[in-house]
Protein backbone atom coordinates (compact mmCIF):
# COMPACT_ATOMS: atom_id res chain seq x y z
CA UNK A 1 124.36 73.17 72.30
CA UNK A 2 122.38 69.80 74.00
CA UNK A 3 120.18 69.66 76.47
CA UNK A 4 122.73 68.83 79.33
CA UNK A 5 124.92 71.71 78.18
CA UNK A 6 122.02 74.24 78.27
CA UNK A 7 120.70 73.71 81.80
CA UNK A 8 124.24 74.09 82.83
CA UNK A 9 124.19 77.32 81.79
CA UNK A 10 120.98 78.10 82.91
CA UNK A 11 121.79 77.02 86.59
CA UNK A 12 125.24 78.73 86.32
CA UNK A 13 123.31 81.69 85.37
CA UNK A 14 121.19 81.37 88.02
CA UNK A 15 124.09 81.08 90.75
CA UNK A 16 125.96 84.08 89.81
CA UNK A 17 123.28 85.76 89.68
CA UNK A 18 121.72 84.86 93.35
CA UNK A 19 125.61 85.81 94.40
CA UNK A 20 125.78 88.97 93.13
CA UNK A 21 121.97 90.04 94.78
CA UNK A 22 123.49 88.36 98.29
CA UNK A 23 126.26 90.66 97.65
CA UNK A 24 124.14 93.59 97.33
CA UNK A 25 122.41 93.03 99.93
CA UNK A 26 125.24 92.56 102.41
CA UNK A 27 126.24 96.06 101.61
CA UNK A 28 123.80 96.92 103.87
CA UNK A 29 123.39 93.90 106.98
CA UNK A 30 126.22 92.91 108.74
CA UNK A 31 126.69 89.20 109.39
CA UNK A 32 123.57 86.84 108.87
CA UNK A 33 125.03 84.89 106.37
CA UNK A 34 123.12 81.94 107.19
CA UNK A 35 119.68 84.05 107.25
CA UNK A 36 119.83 85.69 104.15
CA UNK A 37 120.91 82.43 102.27
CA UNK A 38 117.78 80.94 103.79
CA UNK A 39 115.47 83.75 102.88
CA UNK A 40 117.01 83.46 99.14
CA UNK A 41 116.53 79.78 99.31
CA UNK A 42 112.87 80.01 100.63
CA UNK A 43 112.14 82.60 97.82
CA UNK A 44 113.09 80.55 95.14
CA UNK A 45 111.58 77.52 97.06
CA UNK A 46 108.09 79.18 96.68
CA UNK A 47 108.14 79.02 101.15
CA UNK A 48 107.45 81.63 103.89
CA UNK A 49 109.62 82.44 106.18
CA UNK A 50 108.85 82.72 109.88
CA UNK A 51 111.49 85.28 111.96
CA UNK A 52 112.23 84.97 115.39
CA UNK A 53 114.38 86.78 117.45
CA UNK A 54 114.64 89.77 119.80
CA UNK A 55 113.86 93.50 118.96
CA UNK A 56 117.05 95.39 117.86
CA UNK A 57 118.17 92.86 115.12
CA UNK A 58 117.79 94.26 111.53
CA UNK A 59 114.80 91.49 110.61
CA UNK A 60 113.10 94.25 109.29
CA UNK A 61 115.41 95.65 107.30
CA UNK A 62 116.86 92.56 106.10
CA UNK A 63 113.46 91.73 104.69
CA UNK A 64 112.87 95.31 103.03
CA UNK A 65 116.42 95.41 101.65
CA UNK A 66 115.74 92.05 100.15
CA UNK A 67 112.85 93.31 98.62
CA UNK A 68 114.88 96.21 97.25
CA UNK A 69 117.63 94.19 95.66
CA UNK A 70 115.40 91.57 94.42
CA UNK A 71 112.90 93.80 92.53
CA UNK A 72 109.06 93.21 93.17
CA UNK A 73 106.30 94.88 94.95
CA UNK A 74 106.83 95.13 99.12
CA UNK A 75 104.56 95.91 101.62
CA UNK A 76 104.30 96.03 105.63
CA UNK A 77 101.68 94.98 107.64
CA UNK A 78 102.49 95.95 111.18
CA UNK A 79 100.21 93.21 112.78
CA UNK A 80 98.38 94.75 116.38
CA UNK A 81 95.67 93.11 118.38
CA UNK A 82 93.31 95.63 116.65
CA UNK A 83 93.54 94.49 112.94
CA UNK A 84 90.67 92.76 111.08
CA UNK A 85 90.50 90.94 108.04
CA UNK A 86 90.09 93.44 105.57
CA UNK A 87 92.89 95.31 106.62
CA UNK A 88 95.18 92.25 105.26
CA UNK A 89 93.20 90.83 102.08
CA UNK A 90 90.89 94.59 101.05
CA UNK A 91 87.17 94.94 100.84
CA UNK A 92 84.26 96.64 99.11
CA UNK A 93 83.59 100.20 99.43
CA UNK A 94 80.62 102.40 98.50
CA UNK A 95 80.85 104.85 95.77
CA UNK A 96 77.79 107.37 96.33
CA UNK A 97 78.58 109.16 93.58
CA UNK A 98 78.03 106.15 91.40
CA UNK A 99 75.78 103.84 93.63
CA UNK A 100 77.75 100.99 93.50
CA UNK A 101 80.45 99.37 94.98
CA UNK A 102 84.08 99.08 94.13
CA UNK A 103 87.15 96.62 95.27
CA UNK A 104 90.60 97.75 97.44
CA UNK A 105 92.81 95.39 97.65
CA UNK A 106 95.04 95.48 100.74
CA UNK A 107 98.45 95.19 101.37
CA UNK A 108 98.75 91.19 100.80
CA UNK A 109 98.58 92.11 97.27
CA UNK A 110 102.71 91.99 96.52
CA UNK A 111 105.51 90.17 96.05
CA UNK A 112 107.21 90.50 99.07
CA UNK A 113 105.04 90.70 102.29
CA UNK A 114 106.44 91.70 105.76
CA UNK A 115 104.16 90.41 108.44
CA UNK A 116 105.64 92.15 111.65
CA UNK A 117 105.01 90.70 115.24
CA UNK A 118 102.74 88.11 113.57
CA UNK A 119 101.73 86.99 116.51
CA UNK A 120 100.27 90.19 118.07
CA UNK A 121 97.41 89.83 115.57
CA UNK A 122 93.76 87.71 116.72
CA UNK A 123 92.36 84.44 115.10
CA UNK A 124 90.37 86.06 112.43
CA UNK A 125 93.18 87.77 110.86
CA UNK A 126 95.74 84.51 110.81
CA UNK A 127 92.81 82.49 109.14
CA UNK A 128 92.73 85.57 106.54
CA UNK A 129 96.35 85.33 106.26
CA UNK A 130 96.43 81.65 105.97
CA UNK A 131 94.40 81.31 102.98
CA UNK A 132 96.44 84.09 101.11
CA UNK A 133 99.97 81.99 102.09
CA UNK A 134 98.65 78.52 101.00
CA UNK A 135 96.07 79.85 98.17
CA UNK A 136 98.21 82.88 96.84
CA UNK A 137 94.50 84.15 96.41
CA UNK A 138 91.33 85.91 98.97
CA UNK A 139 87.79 86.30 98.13
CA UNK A 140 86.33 89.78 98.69
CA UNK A 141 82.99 89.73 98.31
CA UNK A 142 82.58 86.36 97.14
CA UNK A 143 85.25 86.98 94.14
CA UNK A 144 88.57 85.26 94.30
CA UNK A 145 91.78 87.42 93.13
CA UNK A 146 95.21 86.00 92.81
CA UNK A 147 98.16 87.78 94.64
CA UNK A 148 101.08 88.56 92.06
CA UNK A 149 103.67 85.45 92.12
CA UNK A 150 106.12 85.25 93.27
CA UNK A 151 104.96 85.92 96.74
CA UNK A 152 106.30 85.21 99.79
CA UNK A 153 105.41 85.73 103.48
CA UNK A 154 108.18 87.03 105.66
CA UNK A 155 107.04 87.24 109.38
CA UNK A 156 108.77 88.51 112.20
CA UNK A 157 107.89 87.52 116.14
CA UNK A 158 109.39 88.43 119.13
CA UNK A 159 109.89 85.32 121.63
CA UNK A 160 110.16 87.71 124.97
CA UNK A 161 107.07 89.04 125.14
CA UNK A 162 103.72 86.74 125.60
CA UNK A 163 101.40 90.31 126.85
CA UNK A 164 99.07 91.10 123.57
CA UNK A 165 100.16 88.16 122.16
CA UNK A 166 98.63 85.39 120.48
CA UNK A 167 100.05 81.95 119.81
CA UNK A 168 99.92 80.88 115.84
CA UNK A 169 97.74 77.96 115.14
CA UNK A 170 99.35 74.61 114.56
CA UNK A 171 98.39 74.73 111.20
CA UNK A 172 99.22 78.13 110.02
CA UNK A 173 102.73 77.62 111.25
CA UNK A 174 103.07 74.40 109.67
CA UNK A 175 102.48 76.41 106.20
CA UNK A 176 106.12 78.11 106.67
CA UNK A 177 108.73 76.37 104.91
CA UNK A 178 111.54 77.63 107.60
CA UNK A 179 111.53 79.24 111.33
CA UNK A 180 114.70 81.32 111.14
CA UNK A 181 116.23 82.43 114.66
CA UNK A 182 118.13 85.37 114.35
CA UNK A 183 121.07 85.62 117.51
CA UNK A 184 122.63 88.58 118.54
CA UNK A 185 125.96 89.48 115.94
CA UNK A 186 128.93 89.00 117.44
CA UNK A 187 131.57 91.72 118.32
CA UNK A 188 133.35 92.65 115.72
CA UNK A 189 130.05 92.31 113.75
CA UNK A 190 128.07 94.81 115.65
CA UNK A 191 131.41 97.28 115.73
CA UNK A 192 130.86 96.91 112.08
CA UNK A 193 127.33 98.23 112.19
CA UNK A 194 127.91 100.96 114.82
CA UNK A 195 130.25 102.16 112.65
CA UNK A 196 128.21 102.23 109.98
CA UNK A 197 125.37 104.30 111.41
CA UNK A 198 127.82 107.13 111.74
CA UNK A 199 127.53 108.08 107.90
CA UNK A 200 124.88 107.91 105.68
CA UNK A 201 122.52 104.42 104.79
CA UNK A 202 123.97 102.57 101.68
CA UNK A 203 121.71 102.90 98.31
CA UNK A 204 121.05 99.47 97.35
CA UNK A 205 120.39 98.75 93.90
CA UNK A 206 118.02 96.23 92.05
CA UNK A 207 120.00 93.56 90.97
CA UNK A 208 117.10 90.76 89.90
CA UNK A 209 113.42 91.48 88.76
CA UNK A 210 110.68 89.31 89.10
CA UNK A 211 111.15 87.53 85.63
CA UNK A 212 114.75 86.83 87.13
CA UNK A 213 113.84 85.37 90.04
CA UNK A 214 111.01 83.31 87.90
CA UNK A 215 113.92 81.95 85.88
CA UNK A 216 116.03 80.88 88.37
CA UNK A 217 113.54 79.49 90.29
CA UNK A 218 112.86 77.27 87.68
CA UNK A 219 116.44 76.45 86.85
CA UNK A 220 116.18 75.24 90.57
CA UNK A 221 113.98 72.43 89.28
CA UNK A 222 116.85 70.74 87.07
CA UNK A 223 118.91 70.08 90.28
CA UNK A 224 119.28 66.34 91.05
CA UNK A 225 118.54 64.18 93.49
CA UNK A 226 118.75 60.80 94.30
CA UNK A 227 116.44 58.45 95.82
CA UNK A 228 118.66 58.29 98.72
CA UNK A 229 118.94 61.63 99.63
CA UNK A 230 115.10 62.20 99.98
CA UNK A 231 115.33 58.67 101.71
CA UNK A 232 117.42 60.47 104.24
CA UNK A 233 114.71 63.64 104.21
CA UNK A 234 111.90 61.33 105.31
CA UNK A 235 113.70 59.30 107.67
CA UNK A 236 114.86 62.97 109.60
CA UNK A 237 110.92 63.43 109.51
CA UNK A 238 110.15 59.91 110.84
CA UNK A 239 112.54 60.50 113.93
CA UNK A 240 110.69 62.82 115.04
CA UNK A 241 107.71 60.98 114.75
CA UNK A 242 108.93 57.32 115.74
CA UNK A 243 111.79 58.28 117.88
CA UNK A 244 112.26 54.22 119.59
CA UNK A 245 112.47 52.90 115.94
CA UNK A 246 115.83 55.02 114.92
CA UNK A 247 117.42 53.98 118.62
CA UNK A 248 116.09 57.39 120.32
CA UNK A 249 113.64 56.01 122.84
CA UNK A 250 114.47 58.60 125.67
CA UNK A 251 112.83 60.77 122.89
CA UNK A 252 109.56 59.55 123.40
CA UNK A 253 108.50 61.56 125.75
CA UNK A 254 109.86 64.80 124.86
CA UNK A 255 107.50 64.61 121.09
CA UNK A 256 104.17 65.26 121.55
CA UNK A 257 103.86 65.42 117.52
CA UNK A 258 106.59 65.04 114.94
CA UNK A 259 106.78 66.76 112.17
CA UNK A 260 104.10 66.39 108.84
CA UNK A 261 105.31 65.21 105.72
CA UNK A 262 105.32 69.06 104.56
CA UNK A 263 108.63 68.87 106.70
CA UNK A 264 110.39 66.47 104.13
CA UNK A 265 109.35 67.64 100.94
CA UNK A 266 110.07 71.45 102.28
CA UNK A 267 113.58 69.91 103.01
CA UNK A 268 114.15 68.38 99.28
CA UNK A 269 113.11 71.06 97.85
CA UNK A 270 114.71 73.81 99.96
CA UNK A 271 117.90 71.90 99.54
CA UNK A 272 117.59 72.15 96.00
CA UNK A 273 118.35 75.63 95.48
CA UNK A 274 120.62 75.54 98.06
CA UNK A 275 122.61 73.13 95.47
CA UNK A 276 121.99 75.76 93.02
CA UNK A 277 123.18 78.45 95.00
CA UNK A 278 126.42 77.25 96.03
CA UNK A 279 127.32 75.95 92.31
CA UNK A 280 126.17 72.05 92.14
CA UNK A 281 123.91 70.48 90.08
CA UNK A 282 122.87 67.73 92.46
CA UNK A 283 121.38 67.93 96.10
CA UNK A 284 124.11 65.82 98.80
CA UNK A 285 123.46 64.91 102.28
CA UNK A 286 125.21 68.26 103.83
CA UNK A 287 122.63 70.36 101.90
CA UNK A 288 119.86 68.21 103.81
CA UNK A 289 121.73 68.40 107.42
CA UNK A 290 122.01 72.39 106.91
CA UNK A 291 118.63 72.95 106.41
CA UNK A 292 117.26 70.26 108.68
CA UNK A 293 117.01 72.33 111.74
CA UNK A 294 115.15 75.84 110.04
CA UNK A 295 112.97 73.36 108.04
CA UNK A 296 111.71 70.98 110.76
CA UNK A 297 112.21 73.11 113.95
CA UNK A 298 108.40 74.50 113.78
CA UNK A 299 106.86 71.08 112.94
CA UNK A 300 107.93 69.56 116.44
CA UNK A 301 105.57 69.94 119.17
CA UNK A 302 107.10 69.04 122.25
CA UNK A 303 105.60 67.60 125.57
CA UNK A 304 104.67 69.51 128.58
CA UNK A 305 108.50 67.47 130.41
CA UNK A 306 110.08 68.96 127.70
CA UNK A 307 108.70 72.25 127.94
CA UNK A 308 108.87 72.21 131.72
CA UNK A 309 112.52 71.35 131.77
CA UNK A 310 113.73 73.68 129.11
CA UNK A 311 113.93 71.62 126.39
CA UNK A 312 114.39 73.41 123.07
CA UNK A 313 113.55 71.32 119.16
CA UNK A 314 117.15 72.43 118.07
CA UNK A 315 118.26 70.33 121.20
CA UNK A 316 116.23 67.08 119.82
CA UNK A 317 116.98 67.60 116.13
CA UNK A 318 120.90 67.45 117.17
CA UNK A 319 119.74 63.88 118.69
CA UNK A 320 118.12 63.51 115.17
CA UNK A 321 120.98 64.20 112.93
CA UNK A 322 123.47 62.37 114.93
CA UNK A 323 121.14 58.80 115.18
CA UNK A 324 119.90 58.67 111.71
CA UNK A 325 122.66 57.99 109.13
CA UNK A 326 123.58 59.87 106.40
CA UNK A 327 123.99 58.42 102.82
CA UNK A 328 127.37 57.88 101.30
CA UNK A 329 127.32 61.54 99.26
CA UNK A 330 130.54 59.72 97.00
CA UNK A 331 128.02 56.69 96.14
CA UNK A 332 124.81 58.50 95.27
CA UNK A 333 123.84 58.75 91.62
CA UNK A 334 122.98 61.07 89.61
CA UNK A 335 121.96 60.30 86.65
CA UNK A 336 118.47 61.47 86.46
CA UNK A 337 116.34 63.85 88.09
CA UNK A 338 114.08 63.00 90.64
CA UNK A 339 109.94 64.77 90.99
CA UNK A 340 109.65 66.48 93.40
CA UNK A 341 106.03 68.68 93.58
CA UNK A 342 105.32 71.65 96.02
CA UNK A 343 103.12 71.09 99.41
């Protein structure tokens, strides 16, 4: 078997496999397609996830039945204006029976993390936090210890409630590779779930482990792209930046800051193993456009006119994706695999 021939099989491998866990795992959430193929996408990605969306909608549970299926250590940090740093990363404790000290690591030590109501927690803690999502390591003590890999962030926020609250730093939320909003399910969804409460939960069952989920991530790597395609990536990013310069001047004034240049490598490389997932071995412009909003939604900070006239970033990325053209997906070679390197 060549080369060609064997990453074919790896990334078929890979999608079957990523199908079968998605299946799992709708055995127990109703609807949210979209979400949990973004949560497996930012996974494999090596990205955190940032939640939003109203009490009542299963973000919770989607993230600890994810966890479930997908093998791993969990843990839940419910995040309240009380915590401190060491309830996050661990500290040093006395031993009096011995005289000296020893280390407990916290909860951040995991695979999976749930970080619920992020935002109800104070400065010191994000910073804490911060370090852990772009190190995958804290320092107790003055010693450094890595966090088991992979390991991603999920957070949860609620966008109703501002009392207790405190807004995320620019730069902490920057350091999430997606801001998924989660809507209300409709009808015939949530009959489904009523329903389902009536008898007993379903038993999920692990259908990856974290050697799995190592493999596949790397099997993500062999998917294509071509120079155009991250062309298109950047010049998303640059709209929001230079709005006059792709013909949306009335822009202007709604953009306080565009978004970095973490926004177009997230994109590449989220659309990546979205390619894998759905069976390709090559990234094309509809993979870019699906992810554009969850990927560069966060990185957009809007003026005080927007703000004061209801202006939402899904609103201006719409203006994004329909001014900047897409590449011709039937032209685009692919023929050899572009780099592409994390953060």
């Amino acid at each position: 078997m060549n080369e060609v021939d064997s990453t074919n099989d790896l990334r078929g491998e890979a999608s079957r496999a990523l199908e079968e866990a998605l299946y799992e795992i709708k055995r127990v959430i109703v609807g949210q397609d979209a979400m949990l193929e973004r949560l497996l996408v930012s996974l494999l990605a090596g990205g955190h996830v940032l939640l939003e969306g109203v009490p009542g909608l299963a973000k919770t549970l989607t993230v600890k039945t994810l966890a479930a299926v997908l093998g791993g250590s969990y843990n839940r940090i419910q995040f309240t204006p009380d915590l401190v740093p060491a309830d996050l990363v661990g500290t040093r404790v006395y031993r009096p029976g011995t005289g000296g000290f020893d280390t407990e690591l916290g909860p951040v030590h995991c695979n999976f993390l749930l970080a619920d109501e992020i935002n109800r927690a104070p400065a010191k803690v994000q910073s804490a936090l911060l370090e852990v999502m772009q190190e995958q390591q804290v320092t107790i003590g003055g010693t450094t210890y890595r966090v088991p890999l992979p390991f991603i962030v999920m957070a949860t926020q609620n966008p109703i409630e501002s009392e207790g609250t405190y807004p995320l730093p620019e730069a902490q939320v920057d350091r999430f590779l997606m801001k998924i909003l989660v809507d209300y399910p409709s009808v015939g969804e949530e009959a489904a779930v009523v329903g389902r409460s009536l008898g007993d939960p379903a038993a999920v069952r692990e259908r990856l482990s974290v050697e799995d989920l190592r493999r596949h991530a790397r099997a993500a790597t062999s998917v294509l792209v071509d120079r155009e395609v991250i062309g298109y990536a950047v010049a998303l990013a640059d709209a929001t930046r230079h709005p006059g310069e792709h013909g949306l001047r009335e822009l202007g004034a709604m953009i306080e800051f565009g978004a970095s240049p973490r926004g177009p490598i997230g994109l590449v490389q989220a659309a990546r193993v979205l390619a894998l997932l759905r069976g390709r071995g090559h990234v094309v412009p509809d993979d870019i456009r699906d992810l554009a909003p969850d990927v560069l939604r966060h990185r957009i900070v809007l003026s005080y006119d927007a703000l004061s006239e209801g202006v939402t970033p899904d609103e201006l990325l719409e203006q994004v994706l329909g001014a900047v053209p897409a590449p011709d997906g039937e032209r685009l070679l692919y023929e050899a695999p572009v780099p592409v390197r994390a953060r």
